[in-house]
N, C-alpha and C. Protein backbone atom coordinates (compact mmCIF):
# COMPACT_ATOMS: atom_id res chain seq x y z
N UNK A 1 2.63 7.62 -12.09
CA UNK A 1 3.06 8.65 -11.18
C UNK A 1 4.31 9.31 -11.72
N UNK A 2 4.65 10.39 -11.29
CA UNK A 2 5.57 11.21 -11.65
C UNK A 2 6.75 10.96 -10.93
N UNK A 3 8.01 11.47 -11.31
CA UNK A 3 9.21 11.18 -10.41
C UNK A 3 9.41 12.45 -9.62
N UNK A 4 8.36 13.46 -9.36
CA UNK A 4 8.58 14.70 -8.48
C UNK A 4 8.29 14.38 -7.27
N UNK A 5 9.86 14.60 -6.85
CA UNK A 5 10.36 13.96 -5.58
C UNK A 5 9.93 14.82 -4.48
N UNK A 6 8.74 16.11 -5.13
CA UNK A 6 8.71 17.49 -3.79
C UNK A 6 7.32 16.68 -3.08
N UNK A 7 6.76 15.15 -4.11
CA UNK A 7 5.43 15.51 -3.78
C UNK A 7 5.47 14.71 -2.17
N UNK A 8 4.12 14.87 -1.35
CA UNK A 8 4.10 14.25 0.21
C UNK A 8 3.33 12.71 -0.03
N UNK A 9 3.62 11.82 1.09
CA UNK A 9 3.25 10.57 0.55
C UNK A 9 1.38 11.09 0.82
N UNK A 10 1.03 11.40 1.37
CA UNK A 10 -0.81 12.29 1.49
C UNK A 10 -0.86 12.56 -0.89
N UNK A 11 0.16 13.11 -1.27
CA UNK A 11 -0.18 13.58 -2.52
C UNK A 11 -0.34 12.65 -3.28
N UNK A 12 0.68 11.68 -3.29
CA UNK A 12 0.64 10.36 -3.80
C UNK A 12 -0.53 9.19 -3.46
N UNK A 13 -0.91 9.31 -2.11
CA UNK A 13 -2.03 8.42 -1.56
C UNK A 13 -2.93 8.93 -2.57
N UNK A 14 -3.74 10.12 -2.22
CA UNK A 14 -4.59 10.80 -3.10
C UNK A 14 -4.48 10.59 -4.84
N UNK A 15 -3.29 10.71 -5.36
CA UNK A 15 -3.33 10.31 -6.90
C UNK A 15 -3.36 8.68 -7.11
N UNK A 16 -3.25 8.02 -6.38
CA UNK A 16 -3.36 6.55 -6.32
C UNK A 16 -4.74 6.44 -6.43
N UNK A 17 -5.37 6.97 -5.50
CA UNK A 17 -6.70 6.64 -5.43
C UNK A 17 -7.47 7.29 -6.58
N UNK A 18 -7.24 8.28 -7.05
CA UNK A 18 -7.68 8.80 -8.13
C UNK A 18 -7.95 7.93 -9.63
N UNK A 19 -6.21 7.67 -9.74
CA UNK A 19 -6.05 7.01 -11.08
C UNK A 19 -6.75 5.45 -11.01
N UNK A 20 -6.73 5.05 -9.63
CA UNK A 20 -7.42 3.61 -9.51
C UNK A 20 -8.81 4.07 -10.29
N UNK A 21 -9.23 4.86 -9.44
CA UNK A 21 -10.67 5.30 -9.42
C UNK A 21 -11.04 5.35 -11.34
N UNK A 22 -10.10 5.97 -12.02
CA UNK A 22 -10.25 6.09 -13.35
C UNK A 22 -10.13 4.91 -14.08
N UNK A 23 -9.02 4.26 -14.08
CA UNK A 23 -8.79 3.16 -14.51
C UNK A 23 -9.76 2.11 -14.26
N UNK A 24 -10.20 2.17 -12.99
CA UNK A 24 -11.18 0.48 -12.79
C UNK A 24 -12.72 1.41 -11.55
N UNK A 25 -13.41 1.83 -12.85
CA UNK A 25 -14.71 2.51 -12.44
C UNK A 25 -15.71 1.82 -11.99
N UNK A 26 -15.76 0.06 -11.51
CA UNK A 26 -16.44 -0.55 -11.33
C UNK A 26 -17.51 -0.39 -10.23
N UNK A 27 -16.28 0.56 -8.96
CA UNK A 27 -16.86 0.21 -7.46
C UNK A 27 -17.53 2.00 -7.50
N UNK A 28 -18.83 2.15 -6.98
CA UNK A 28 -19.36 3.13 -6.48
C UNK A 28 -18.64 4.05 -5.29
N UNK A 29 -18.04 5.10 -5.88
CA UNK A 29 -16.60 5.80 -4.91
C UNK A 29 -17.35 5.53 -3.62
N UNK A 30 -16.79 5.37 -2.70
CA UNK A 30 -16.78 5.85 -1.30
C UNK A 30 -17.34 4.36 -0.82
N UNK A 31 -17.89 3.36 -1.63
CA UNK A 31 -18.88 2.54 -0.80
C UNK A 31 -18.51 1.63 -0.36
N UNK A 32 -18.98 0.00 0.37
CA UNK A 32 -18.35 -0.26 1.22
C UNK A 32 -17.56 -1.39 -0.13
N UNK A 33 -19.09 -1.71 -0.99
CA UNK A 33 -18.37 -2.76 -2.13
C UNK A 33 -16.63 -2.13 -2.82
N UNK A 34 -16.41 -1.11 -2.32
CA UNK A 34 -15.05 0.03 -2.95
C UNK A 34 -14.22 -0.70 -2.28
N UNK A 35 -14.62 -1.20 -0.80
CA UNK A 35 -13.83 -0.86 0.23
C UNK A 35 -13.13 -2.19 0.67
N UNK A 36 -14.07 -3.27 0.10
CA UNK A 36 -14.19 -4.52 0.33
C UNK A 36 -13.43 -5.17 -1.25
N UNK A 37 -13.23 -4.46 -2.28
CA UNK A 37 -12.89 -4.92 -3.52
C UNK A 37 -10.91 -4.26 -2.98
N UNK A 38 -10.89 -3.55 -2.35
CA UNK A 38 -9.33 -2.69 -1.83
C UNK A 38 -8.61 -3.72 -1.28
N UNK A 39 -9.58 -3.86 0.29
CA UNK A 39 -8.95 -4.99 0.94
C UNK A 39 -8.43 -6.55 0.63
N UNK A 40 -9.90 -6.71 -0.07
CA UNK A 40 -9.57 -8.04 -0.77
C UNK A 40 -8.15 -8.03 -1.82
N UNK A 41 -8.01 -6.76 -2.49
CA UNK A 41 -6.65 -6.98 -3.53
C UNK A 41 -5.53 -6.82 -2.88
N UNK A 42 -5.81 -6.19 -1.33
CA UNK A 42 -4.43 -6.11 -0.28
C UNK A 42 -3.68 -7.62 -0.23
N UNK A 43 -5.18 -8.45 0.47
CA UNK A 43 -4.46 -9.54 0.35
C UNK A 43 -4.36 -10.83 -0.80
N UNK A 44 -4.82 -10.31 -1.67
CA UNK A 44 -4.47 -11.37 -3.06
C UNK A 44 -2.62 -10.87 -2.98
N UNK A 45 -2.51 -9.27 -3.60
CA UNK A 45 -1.08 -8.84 -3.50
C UNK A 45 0.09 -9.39 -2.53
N UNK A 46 -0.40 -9.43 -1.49
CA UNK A 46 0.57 -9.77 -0.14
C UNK A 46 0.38 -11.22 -0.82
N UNK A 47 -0.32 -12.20 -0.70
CA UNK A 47 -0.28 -13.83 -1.53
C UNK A 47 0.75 -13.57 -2.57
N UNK A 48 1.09 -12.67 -3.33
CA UNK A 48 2.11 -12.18 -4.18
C UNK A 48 3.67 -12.39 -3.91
N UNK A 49 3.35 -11.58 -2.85
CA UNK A 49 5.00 -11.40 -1.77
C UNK A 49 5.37 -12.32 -1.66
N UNK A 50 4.19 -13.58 -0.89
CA UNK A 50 4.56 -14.34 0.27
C UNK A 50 5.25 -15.57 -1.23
N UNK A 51 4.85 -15.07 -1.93
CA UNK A 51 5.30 -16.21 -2.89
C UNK A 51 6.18 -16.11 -3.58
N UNK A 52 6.89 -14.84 -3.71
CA UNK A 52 8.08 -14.75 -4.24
C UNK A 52 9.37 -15.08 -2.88
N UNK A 53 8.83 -14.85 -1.78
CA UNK A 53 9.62 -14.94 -0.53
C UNK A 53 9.49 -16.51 -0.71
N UNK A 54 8.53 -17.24 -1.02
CA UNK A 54 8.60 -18.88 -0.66
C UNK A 54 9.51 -19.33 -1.60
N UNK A 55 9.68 -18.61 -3.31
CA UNK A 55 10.62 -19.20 -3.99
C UNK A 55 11.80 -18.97 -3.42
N UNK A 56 12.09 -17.72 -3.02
CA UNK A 56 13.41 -17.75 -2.53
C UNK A 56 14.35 -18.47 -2.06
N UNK A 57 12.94 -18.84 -1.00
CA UNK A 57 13.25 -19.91 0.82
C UNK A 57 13.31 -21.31 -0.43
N UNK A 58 13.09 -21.86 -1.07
CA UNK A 58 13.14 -22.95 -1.51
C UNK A 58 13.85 -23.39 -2.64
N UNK A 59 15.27 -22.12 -2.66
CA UNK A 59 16.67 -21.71 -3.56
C UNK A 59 16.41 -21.52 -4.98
N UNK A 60 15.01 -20.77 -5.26
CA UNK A 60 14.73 -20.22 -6.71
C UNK A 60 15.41 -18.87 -7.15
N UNK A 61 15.63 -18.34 -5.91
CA UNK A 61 16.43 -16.81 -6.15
C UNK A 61 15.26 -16.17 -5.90
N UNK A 62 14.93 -14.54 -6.37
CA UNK A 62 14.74 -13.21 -5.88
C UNK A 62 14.70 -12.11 -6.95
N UNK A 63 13.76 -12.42 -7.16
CA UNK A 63 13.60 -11.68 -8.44
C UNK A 63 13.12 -10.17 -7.89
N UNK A 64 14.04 -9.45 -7.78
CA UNK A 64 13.72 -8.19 -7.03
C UNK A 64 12.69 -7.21 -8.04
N UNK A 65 12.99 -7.28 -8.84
CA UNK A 65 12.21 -6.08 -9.91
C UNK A 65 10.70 -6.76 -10.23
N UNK A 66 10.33 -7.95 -9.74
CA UNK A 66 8.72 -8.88 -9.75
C UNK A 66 8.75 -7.89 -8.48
N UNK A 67 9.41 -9.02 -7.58
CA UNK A 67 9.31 -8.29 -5.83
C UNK A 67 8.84 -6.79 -5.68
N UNK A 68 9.47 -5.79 -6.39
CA UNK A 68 9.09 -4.27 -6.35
C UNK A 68 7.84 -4.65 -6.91
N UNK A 69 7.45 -4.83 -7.89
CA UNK A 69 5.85 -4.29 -9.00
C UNK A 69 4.80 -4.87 -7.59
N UNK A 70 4.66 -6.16 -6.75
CA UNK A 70 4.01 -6.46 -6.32
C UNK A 70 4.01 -5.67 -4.47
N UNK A 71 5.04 -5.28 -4.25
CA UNK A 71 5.00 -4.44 -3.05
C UNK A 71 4.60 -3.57 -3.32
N UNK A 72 4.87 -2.58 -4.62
CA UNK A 72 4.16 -1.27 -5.26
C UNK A 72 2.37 -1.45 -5.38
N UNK A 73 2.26 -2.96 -5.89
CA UNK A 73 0.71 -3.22 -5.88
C UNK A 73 -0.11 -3.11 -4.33
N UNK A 74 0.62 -3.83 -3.63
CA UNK A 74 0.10 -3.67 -2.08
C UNK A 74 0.00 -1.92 -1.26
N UNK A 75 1.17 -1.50 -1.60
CA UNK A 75 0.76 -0.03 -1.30
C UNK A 75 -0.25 0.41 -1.41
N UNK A 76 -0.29 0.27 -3.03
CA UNK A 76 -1.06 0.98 -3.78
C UNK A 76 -2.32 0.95 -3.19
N UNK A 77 -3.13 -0.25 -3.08
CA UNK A 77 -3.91 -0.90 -2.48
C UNK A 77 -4.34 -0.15 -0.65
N UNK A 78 -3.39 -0.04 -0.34
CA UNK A 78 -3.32 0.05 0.71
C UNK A 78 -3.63 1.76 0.97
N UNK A 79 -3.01 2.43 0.29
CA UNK A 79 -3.19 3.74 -0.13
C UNK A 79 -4.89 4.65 -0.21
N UNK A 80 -5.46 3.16 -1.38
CA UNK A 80 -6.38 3.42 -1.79
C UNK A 80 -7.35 3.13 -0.54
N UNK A 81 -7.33 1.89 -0.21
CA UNK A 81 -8.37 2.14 1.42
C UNK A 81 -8.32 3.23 1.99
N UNK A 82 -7.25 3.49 2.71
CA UNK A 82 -6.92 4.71 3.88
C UNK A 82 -7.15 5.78 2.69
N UNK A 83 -7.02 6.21 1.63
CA UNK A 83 -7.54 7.68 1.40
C UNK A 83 -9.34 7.40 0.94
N UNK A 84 -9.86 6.46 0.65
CA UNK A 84 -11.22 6.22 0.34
C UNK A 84 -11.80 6.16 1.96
N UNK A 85 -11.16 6.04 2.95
CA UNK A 85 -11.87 5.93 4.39
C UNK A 85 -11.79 7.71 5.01
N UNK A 86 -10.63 8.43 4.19
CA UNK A 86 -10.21 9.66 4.97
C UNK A 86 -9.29 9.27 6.30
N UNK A 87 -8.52 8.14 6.12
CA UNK A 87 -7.47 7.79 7.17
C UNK A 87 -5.82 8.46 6.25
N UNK A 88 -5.30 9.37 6.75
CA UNK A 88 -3.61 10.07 6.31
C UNK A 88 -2.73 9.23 6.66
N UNK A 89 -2.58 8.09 5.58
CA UNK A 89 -1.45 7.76 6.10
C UNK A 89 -0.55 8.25 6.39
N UNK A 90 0.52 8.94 6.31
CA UNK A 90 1.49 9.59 6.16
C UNK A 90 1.23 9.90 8.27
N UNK A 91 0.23 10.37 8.67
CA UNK A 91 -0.22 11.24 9.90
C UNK A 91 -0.42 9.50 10.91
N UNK A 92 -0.55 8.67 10.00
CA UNK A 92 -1.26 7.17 10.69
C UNK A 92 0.33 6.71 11.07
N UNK A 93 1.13 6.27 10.11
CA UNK A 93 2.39 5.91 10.42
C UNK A 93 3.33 6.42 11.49
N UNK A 94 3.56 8.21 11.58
CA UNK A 94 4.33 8.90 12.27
C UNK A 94 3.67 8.51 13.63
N UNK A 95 1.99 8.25 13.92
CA UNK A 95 1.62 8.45 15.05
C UNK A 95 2.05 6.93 15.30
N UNK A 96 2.05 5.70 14.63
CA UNK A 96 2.22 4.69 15.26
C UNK A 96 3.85 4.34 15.57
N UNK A 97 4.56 5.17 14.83
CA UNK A 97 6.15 5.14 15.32
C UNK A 97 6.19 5.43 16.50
N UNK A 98 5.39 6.46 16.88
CA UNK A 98 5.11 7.21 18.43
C UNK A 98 5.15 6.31 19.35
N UNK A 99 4.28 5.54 19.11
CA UNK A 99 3.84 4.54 19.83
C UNK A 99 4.77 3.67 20.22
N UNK A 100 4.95 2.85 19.06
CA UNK A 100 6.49 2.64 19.23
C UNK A 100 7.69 2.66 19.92
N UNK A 101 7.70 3.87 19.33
CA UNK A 101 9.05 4.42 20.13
C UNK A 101 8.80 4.55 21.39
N UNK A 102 7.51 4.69 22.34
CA UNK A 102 7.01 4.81 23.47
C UNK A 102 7.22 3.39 24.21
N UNK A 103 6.74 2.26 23.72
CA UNK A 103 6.80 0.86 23.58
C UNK A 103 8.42 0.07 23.78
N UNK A 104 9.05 0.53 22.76
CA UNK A 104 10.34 -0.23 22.69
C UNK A 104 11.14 0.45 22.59
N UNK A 105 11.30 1.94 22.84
CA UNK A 105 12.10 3.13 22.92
C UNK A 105 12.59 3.80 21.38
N UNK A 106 13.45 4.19 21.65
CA UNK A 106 13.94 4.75 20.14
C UNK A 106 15.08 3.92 19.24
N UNK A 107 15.24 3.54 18.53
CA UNK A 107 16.39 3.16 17.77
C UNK A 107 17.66 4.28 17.68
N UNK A 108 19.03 3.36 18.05
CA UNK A 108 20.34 4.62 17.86
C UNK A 108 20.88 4.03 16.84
């Protein structure tokens, strides 16, 4: 990805899914085996997290720059479902802040 900071996270979802799509041509676009190979790497990735968070908790330290590559992997991931389903994130998030903020009010 590029460091053009004009682009919307919708532009970025979309080139995520793209370059996945190029890079690892295995899954038939749109299908469910696409959809089911996404999710499944959501949570291998998050198994990622939870394991750099367990070294932490168990005084190994925090290796922040691992920590980034594997939160960047989960996005990514995450990206790629919601634009292979036609779900905006960007439109999914704001509406569930809504909610939110409806829920437990606003943050000052």
């Amino acid at each position: 990805m590029s460091n053009n900071h004009t682009e919307t996270m919708s532009d970025i979802q979309r080139r995520c899914l793209t370059d996945s799509r190029y890079w690892f041509p295995r899954w038939e676009h749109g299908s469910l085996d696409e959809r089911i190979h996404q999710a499944l790497s959501i949570a291998g990735e998050a198994g990622e997290v939870v394991e750099h968070i367990k070294k932490e908790h168990r005084g190994d330290g925090l290796d922040l720059f691992e920590l980034g590559r594997e939160l960047a992997d989960v996005t990514i991931y995450v990206m790629n479902l919601a634009e292979s389903v036609g779900i905006d994130l960007e439109a999914a998030i704001a509406e569930k802040r809504q909610l939110n903020v409806h829920r437990w009010g606003e943050p000052t």
